[in-house]
N, C-alpha and C. Protein backbone atom coordinates (compact mmCIF):
# COMPACT_ATOMS: atom_id res chain seq x y z
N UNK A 1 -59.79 -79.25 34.94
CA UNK A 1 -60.39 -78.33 35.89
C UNK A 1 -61.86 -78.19 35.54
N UNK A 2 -63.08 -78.47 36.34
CA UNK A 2 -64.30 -78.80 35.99
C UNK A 2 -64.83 -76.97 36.84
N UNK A 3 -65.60 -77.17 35.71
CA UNK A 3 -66.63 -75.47 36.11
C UNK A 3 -66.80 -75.05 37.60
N UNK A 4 -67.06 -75.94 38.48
CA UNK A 4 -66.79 -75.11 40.05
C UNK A 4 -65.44 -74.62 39.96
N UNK A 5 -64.63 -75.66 39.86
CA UNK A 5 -62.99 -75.43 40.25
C UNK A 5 -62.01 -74.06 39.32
N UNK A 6 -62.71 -73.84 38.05
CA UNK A 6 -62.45 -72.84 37.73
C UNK A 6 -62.31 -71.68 38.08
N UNK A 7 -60.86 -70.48 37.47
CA UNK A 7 -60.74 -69.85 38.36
C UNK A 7 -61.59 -68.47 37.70
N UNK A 8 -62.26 -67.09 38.29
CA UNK A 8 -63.35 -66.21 37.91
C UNK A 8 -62.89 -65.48 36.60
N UNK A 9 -61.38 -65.27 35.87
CA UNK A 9 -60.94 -64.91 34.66
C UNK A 9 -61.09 -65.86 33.60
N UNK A 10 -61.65 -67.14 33.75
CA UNK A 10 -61.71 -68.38 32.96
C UNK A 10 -62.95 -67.65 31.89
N UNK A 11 -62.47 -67.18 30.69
CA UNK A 11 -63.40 -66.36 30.02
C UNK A 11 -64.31 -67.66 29.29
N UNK A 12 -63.77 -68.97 29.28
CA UNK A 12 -65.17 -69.62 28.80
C UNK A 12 -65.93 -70.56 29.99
N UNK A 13 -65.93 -70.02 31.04
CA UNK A 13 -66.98 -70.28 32.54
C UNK A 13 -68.28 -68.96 32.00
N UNK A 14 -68.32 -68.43 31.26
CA UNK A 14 -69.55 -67.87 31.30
C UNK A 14 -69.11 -66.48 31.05
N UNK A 15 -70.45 -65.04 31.26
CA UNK A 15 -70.14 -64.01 31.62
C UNK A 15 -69.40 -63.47 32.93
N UNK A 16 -68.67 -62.82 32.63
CA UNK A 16 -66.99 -62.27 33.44
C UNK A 16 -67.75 -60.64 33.56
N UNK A 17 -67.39 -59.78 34.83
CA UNK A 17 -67.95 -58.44 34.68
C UNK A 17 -66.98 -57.82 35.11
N UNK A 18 -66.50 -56.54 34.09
CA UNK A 18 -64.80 -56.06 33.92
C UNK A 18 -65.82 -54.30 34.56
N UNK A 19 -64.75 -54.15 35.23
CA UNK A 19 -65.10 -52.50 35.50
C UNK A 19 -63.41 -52.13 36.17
N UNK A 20 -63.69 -50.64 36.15
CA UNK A 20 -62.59 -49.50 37.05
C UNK A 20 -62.71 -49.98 38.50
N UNK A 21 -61.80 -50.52 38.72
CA UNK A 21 -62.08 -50.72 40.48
C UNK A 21 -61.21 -49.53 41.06
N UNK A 22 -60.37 -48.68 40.59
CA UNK A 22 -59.84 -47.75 40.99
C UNK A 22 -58.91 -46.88 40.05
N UNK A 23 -58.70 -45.78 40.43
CA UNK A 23 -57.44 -45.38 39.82
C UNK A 23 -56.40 -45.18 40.73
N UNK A 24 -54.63 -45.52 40.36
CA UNK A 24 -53.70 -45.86 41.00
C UNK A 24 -52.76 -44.41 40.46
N UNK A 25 -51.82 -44.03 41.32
CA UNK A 25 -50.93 -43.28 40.96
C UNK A 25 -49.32 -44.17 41.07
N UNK A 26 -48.48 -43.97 40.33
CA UNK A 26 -47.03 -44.63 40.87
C UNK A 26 -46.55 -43.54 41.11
N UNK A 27 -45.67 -43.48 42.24
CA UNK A 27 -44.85 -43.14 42.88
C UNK A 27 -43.34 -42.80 42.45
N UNK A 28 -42.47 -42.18 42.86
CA UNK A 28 -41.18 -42.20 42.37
C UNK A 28 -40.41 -43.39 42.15
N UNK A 29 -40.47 -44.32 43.32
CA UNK A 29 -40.40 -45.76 43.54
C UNK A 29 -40.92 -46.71 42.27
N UNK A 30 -41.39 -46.12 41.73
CA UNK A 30 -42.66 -46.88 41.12
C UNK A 30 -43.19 -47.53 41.63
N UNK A 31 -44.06 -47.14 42.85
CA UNK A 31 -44.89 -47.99 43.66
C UNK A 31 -46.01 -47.74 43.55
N UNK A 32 -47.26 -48.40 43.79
CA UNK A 32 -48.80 -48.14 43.99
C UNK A 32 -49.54 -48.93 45.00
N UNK A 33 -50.49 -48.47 45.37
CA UNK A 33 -51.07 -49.02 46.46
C UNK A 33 -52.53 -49.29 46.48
N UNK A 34 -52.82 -50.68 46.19
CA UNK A 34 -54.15 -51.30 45.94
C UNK A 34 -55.12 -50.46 46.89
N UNK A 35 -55.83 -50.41 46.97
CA UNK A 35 -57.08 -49.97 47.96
C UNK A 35 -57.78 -50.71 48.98
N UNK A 36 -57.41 -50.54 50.27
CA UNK A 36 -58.26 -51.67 50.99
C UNK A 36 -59.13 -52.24 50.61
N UNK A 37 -60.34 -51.72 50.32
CA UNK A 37 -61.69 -52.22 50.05
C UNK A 37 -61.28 -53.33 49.04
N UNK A 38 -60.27 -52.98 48.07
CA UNK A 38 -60.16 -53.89 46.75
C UNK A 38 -59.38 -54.59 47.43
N UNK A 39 -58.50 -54.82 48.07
CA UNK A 39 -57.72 -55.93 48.78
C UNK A 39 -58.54 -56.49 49.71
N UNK A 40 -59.41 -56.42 50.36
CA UNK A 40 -60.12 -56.83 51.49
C UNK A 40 -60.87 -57.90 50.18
N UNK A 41 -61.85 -57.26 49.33
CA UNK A 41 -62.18 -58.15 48.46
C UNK A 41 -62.16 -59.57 47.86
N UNK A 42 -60.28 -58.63 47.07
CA UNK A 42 -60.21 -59.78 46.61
C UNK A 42 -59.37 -60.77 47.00
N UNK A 43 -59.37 -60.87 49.03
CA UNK A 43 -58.70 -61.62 49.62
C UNK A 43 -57.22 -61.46 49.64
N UNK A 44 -56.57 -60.48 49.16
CA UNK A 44 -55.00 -59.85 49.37
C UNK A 44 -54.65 -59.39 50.45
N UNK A 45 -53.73 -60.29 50.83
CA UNK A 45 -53.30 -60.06 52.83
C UNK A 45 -51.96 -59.92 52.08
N UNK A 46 -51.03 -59.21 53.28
CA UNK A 46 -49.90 -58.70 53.58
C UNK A 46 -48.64 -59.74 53.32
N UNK A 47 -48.19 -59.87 52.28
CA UNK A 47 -47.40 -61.13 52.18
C UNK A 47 -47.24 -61.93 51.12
N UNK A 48 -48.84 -62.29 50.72
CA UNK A 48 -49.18 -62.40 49.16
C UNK A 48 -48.71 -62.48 48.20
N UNK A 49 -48.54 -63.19 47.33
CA UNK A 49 -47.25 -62.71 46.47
C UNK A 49 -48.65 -63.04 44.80
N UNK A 50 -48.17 -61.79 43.99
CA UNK A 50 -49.23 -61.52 43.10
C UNK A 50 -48.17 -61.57 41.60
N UNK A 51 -49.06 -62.33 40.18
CA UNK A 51 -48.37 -62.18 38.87
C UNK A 51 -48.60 -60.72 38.33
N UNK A 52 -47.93 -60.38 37.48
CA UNK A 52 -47.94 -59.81 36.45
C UNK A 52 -48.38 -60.60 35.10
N UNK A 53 -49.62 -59.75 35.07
CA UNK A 53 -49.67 -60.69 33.62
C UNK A 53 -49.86 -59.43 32.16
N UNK A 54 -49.24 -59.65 31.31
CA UNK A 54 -49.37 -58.35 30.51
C UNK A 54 -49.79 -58.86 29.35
N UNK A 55 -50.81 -57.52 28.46
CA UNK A 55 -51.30 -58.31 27.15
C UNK A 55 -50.71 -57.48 26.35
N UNK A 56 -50.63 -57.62 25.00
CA UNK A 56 -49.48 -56.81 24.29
C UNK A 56 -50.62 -56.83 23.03
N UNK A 57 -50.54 -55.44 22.20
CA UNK A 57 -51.42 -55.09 20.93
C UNK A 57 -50.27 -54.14 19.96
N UNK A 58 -49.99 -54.91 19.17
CA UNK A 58 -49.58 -54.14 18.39
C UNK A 58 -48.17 -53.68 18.61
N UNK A 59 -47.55 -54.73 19.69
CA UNK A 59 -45.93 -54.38 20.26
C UNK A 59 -45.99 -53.54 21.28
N UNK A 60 -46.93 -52.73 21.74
CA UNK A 60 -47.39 -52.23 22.85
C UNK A 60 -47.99 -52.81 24.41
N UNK A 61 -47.48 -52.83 25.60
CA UNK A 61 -48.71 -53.47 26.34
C UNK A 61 -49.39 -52.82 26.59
N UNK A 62 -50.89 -52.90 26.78
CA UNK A 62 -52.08 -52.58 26.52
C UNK A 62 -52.94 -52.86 27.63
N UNK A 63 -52.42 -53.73 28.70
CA UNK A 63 -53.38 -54.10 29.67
C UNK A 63 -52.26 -55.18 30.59
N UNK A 64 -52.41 -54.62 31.75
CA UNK A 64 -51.61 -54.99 32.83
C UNK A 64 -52.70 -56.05 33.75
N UNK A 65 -52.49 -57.29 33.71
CA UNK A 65 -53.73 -57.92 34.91
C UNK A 65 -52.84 -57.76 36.27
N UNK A 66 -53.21 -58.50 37.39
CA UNK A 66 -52.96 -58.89 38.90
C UNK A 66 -53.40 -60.30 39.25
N UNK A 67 -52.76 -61.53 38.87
CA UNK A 67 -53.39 -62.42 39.61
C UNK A 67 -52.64 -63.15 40.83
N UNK A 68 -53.34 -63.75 42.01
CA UNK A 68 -52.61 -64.16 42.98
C UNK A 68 -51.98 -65.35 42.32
N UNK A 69 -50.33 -65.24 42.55
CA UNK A 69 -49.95 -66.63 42.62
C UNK A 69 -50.38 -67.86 42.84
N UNK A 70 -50.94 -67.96 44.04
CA UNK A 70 -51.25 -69.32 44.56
C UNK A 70 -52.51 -69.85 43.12
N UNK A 71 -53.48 -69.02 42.56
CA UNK A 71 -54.10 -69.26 41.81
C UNK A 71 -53.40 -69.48 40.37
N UNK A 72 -52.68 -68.33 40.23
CA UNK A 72 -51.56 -69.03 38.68
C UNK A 72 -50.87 -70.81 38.53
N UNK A 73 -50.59 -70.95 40.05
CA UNK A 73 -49.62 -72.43 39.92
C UNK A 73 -50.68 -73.45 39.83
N UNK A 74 -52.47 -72.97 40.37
CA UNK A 74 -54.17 -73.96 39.96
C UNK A 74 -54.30 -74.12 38.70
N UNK A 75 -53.97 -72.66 37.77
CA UNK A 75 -54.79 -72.61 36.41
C UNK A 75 -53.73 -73.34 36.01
N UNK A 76 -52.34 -73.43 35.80
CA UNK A 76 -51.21 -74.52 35.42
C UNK A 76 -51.27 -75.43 35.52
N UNK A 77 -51.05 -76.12 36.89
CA UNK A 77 -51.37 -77.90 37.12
C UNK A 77 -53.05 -78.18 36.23
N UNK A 78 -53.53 -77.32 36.38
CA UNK A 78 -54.92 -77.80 35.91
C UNK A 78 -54.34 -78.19 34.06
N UNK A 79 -53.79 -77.16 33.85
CA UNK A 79 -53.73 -77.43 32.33
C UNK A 79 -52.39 -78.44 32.16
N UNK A 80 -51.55 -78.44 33.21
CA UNK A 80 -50.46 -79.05 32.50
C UNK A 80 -50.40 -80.52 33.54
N UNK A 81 -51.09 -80.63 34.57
CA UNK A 81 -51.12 -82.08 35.04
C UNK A 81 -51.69 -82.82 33.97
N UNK A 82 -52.95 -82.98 33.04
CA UNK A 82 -53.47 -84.23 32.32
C UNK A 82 -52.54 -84.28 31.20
N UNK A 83 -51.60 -83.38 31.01
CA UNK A 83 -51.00 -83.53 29.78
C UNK A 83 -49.44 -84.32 30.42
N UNK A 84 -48.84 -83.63 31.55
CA UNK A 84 -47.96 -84.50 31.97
C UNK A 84 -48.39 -85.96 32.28
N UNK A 85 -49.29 -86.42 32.58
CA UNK A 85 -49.85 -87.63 33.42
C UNK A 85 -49.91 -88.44 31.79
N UNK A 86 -50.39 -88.36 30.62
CA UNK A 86 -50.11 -88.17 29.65
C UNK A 86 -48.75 -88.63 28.90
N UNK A 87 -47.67 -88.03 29.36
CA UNK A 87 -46.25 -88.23 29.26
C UNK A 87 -45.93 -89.30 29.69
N UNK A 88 -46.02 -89.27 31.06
CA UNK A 88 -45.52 -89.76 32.29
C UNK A 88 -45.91 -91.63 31.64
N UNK A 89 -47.00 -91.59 31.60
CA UNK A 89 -48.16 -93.25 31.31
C UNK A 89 -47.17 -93.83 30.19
């Protein structure tokens, strides 16, 4: 995966700029509800289907990400096509 094609969490593409884009409440459901503006953003339409990605410190998780699927199965083939192709030869 060459530096355009990279995806914007690729922490060695450069400086990355982390901020509060909101605060969320859950629900009884345990539900929450992104914020238009932040869905309009970051291109999240109705349907979407989004990872869980969790970081863990100390046996604790510590930090919950959001990334779109369709981009999780890019950053994969990217890393695991030259290594299968690799196999495969």
């Amino acid at each position: 995966m060459g530096k355009k094609d990279a995806g914007c969490c690729d922490a060695s593409q450069g400086e990355a700029a982390s901020r509060v884009e909101a605060v969320l409440s859950v629900d009884e459901r345990g539900q929450m509800v992104l914020p238009k503006d932040l869905r309009t953003r970051a291109g999240i339409s109705p349907g979407d289907k989004l990872a869980v990605v969790s970081h863990e410190k100390d046996g604790e998780i510590c930090c919950i990400s959001l990334i779109k699927a369709e981009s999780l199965t890019e950053m994969v083939r990217g890393v695991l096509g030259p290594m299968m192709k690799d196999i495969i030869a």
